[in-house]
Protein backbone atom coordinates (compact mmCIF):
# COMPACT_ATOMS: atom_id res chain seq x y z
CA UNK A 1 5.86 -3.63 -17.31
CA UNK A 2 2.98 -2.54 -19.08
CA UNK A 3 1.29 -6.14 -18.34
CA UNK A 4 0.59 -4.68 -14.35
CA UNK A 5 -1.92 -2.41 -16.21
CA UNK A 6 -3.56 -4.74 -18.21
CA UNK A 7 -3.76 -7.31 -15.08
CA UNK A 8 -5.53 -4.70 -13.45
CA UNK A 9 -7.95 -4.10 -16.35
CA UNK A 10 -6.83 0.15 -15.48
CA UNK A 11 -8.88 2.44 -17.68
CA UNK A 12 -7.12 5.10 -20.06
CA UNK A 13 -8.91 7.69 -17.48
CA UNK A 14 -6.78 5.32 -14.77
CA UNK A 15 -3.44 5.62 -16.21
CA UNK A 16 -3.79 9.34 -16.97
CA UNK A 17 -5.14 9.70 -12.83
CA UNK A 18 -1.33 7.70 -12.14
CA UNK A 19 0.88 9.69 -14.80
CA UNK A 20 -0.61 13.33 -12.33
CA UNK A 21 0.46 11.63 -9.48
CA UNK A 22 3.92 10.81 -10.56
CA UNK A 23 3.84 14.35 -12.06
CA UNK A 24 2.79 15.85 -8.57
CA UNK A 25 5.60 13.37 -7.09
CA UNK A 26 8.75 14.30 -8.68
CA UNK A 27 7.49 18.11 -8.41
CA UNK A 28 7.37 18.05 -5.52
CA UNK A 29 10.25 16.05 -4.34
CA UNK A 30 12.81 18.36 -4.50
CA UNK A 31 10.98 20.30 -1.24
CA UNK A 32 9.49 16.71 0.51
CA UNK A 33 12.22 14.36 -0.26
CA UNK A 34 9.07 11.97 -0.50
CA UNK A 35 11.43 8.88 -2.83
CA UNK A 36 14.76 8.66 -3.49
CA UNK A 37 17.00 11.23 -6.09
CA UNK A 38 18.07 7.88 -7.40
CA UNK A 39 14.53 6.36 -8.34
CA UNK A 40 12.91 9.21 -10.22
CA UNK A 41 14.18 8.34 -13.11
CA UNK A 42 12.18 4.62 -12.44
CA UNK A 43 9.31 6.10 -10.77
CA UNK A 44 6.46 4.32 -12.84
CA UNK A 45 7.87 1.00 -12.65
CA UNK A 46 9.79 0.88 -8.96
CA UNK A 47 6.58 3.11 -7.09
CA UNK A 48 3.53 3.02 -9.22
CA UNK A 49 3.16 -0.09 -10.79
CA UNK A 50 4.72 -1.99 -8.02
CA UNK A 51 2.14 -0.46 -5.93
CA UNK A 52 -0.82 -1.13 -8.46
CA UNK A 53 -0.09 -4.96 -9.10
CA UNK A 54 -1.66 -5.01 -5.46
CA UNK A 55 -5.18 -4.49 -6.91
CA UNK A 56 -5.18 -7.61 -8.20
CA UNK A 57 -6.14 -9.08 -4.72
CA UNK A 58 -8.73 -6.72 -3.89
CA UNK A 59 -12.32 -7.43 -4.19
CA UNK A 60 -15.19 -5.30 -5.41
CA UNK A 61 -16.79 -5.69 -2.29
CA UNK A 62 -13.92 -4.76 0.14
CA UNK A 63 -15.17 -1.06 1.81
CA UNK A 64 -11.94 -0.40 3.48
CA UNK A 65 -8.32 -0.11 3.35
CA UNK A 66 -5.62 1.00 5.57
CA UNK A 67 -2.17 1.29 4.58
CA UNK A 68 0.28 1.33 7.09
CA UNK A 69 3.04 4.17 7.06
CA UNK A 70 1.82 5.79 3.72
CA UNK A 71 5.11 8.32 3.23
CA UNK A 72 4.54 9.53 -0.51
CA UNK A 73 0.98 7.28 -1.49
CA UNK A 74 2.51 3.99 -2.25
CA UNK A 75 0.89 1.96 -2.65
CA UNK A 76 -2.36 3.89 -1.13
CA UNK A 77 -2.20 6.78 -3.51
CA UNK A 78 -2.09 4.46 -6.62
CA UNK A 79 -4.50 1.69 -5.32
CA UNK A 80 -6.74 4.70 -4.26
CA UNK A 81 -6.57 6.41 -8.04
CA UNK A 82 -7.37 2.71 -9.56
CA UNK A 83 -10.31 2.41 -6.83
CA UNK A 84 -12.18 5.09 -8.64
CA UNK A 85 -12.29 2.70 -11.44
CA UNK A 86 -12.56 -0.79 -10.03
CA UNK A 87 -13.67 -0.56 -6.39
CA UNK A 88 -15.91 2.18 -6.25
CA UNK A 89 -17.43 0.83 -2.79
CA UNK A 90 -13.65 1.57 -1.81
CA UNK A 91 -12.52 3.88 1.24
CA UNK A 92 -8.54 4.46 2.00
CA UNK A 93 -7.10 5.37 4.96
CA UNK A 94 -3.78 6.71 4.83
CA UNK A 95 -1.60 7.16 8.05
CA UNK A 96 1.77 8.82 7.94
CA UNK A 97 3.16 10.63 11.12
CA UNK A 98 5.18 13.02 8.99
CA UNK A 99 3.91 16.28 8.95
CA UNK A 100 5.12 17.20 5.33
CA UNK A 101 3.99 14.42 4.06
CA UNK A 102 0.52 14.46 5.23
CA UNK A 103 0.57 18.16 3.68
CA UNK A 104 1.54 16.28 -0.16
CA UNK A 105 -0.76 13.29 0.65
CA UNK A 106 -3.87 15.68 1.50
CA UNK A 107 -2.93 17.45 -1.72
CA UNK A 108 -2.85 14.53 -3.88
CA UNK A 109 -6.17 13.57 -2.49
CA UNK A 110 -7.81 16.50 -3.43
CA UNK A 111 -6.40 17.44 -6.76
CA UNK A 112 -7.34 13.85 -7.84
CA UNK A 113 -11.07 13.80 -5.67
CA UNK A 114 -9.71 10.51 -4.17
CA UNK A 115 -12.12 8.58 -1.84
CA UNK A 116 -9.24 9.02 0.93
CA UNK A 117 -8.98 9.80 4.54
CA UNK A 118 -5.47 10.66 5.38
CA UNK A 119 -4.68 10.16 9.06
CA UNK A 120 -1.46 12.05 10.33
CA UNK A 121 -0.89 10.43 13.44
CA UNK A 122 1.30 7.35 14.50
CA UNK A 123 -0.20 3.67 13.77
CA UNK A 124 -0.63 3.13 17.46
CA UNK A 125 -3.19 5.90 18.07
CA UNK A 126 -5.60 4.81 14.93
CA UNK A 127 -8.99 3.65 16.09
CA UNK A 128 -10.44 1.58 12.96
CA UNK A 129 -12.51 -1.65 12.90
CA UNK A 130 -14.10 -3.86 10.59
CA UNK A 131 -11.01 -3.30 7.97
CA UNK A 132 -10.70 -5.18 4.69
CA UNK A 133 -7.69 -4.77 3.75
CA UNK A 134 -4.14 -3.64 5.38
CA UNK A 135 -1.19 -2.73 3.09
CA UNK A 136 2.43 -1.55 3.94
CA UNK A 137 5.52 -1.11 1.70
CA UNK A 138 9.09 0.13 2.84
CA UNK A 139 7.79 0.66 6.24
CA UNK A 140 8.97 -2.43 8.50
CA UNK A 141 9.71 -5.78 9.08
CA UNK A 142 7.57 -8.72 8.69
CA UNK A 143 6.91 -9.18 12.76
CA UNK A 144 6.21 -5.21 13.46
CA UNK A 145 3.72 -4.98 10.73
CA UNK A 146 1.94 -7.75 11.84
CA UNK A 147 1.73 -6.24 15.55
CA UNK A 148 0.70 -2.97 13.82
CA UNK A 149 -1.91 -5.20 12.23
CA UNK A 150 -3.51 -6.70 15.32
CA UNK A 151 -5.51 -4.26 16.86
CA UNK A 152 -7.32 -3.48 13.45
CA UNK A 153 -7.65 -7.47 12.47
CA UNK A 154 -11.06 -9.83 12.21
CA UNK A 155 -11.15 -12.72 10.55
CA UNK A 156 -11.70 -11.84 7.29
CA UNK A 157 -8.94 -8.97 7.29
CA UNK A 158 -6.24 -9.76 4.27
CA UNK A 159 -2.98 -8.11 4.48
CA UNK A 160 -1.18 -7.17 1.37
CA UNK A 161 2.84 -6.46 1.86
CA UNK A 162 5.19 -5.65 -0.32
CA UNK A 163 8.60 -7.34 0.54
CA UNK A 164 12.06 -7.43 -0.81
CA UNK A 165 14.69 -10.12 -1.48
CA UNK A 166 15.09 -10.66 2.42
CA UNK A 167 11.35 -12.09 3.15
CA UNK A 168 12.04 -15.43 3.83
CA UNK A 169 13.61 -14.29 6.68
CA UNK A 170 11.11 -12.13 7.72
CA UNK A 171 8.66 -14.60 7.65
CA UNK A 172 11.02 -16.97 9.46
CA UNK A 173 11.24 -14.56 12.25
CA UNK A 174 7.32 -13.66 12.26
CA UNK A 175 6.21 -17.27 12.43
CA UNK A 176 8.46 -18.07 15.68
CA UNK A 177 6.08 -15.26 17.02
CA UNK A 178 2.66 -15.75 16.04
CA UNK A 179 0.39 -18.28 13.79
CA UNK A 180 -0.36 -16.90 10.44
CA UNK A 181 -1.18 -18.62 6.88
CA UNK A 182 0.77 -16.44 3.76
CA UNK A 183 0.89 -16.76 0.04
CA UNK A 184 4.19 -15.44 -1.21
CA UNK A 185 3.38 -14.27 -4.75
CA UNK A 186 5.97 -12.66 -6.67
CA UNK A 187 6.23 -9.39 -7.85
CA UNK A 188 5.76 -8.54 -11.72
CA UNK A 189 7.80 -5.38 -10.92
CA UNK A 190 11.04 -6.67 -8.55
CA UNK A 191 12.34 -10.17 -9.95
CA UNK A 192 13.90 -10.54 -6.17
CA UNK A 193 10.78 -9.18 -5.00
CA UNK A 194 7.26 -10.81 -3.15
CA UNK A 195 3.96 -10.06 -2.26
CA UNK A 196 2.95 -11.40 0.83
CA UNK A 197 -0.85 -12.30 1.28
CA UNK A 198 -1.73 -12.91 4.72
CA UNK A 199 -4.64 -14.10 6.22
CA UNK A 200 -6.19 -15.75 9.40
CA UNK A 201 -3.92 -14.11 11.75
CA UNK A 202 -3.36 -16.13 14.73
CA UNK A 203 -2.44 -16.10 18.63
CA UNK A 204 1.13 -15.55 19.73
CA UNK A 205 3.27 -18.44 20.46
């Protein structure tokens, strides 16, 4: 797995900002329930490298991210501690709705000085424009997102989602819906597993 962090070109300073956060993770999980009992034992590959192969399709000029329905930071958290590295120009927005999990998040962001605004409030009730980049993983299917998506899309926007074995269906269902051009990319950490880059979001059918 250790090619995700040479992809990325991550620093020695990055990795060591990434190994904290799964520290501060699996501390605090036992309180939060922030991942599964089952996947601690995987964190780095199944959470934080799966969430950092996404900085592969940001640019150095992107200014802001929002990632949809952060829960415990991925991938936010770990795109945010690579952005200190690579995309200094870089500004995350978190949102989460879950009180507890704004408290870790908020934590995170300030034991690590991350360049991070952490929104606790639902998706609906975010007022953001011009954004670069949207990202989303674990939180919904293909169609919701991309109504989640609308209100903070221009042309330019790219959306990065992190899918499972079931996204050809979900991008079955989504294109009866709305136009929309994708690049399913697959994942270096899930062999079952996609990327889906979406751009030029269209009208509904």
């Amino acid at each position: 797995m250790m090619n995700v962090i040479e992809k990325c070109k991550v620093s020695r300073e990055t990795v060591d900002g990434l190994k904290t956060y799964q520290q501060l993770v699996l501390e605090w999980n036992h309180r939060f329930n922030l991942i599964s009992k089952q996947s601690e034992a995987v964190i780095w590959e199944r959470h934080i490298l799966d969430s950092l192969q996404l900085c592969e399709y940001i640019k150095a000029q992107d200014e802001i991210l929002l990632d949809l329905g952060a829960g415990a930071g991925f991938p936010g958290i770990v795109i945010a501690i690579a952005a200190k590295q690579l995309f200094p120009k870089l500004t995350i927005h978190l949102v989460e709705s879950i009180a507890k999990k704004v408290s870790f998040l908020n934590m995170v962001k300030d034991t690590l000085e991350l360049k991070v605004i952490v929104h606790h409030d639902r998706i609906e009730n975010i007022k953001l424009k011009n954004v670069d980049i949207i990202t989303s993983r674990a939180l919904a299917s293909l169609p919701k997102l991309l109504e989640y998506s609308i209100p903070f899309c221009n042309k330019n926007t790219k959306m990065l989602f992190l899918k499972g074995e079931k996204w050809e269906s979900e991008v079955r269902e989504a294109l009866q819906l709305r136009n929309f051009e994708f690049t399913a990319i697959s994942s270096q950490t899930d062999e079952k597993g996609k990327i889906l880059y979406i751009n030029k979001l269209g009208d509904e059918i």
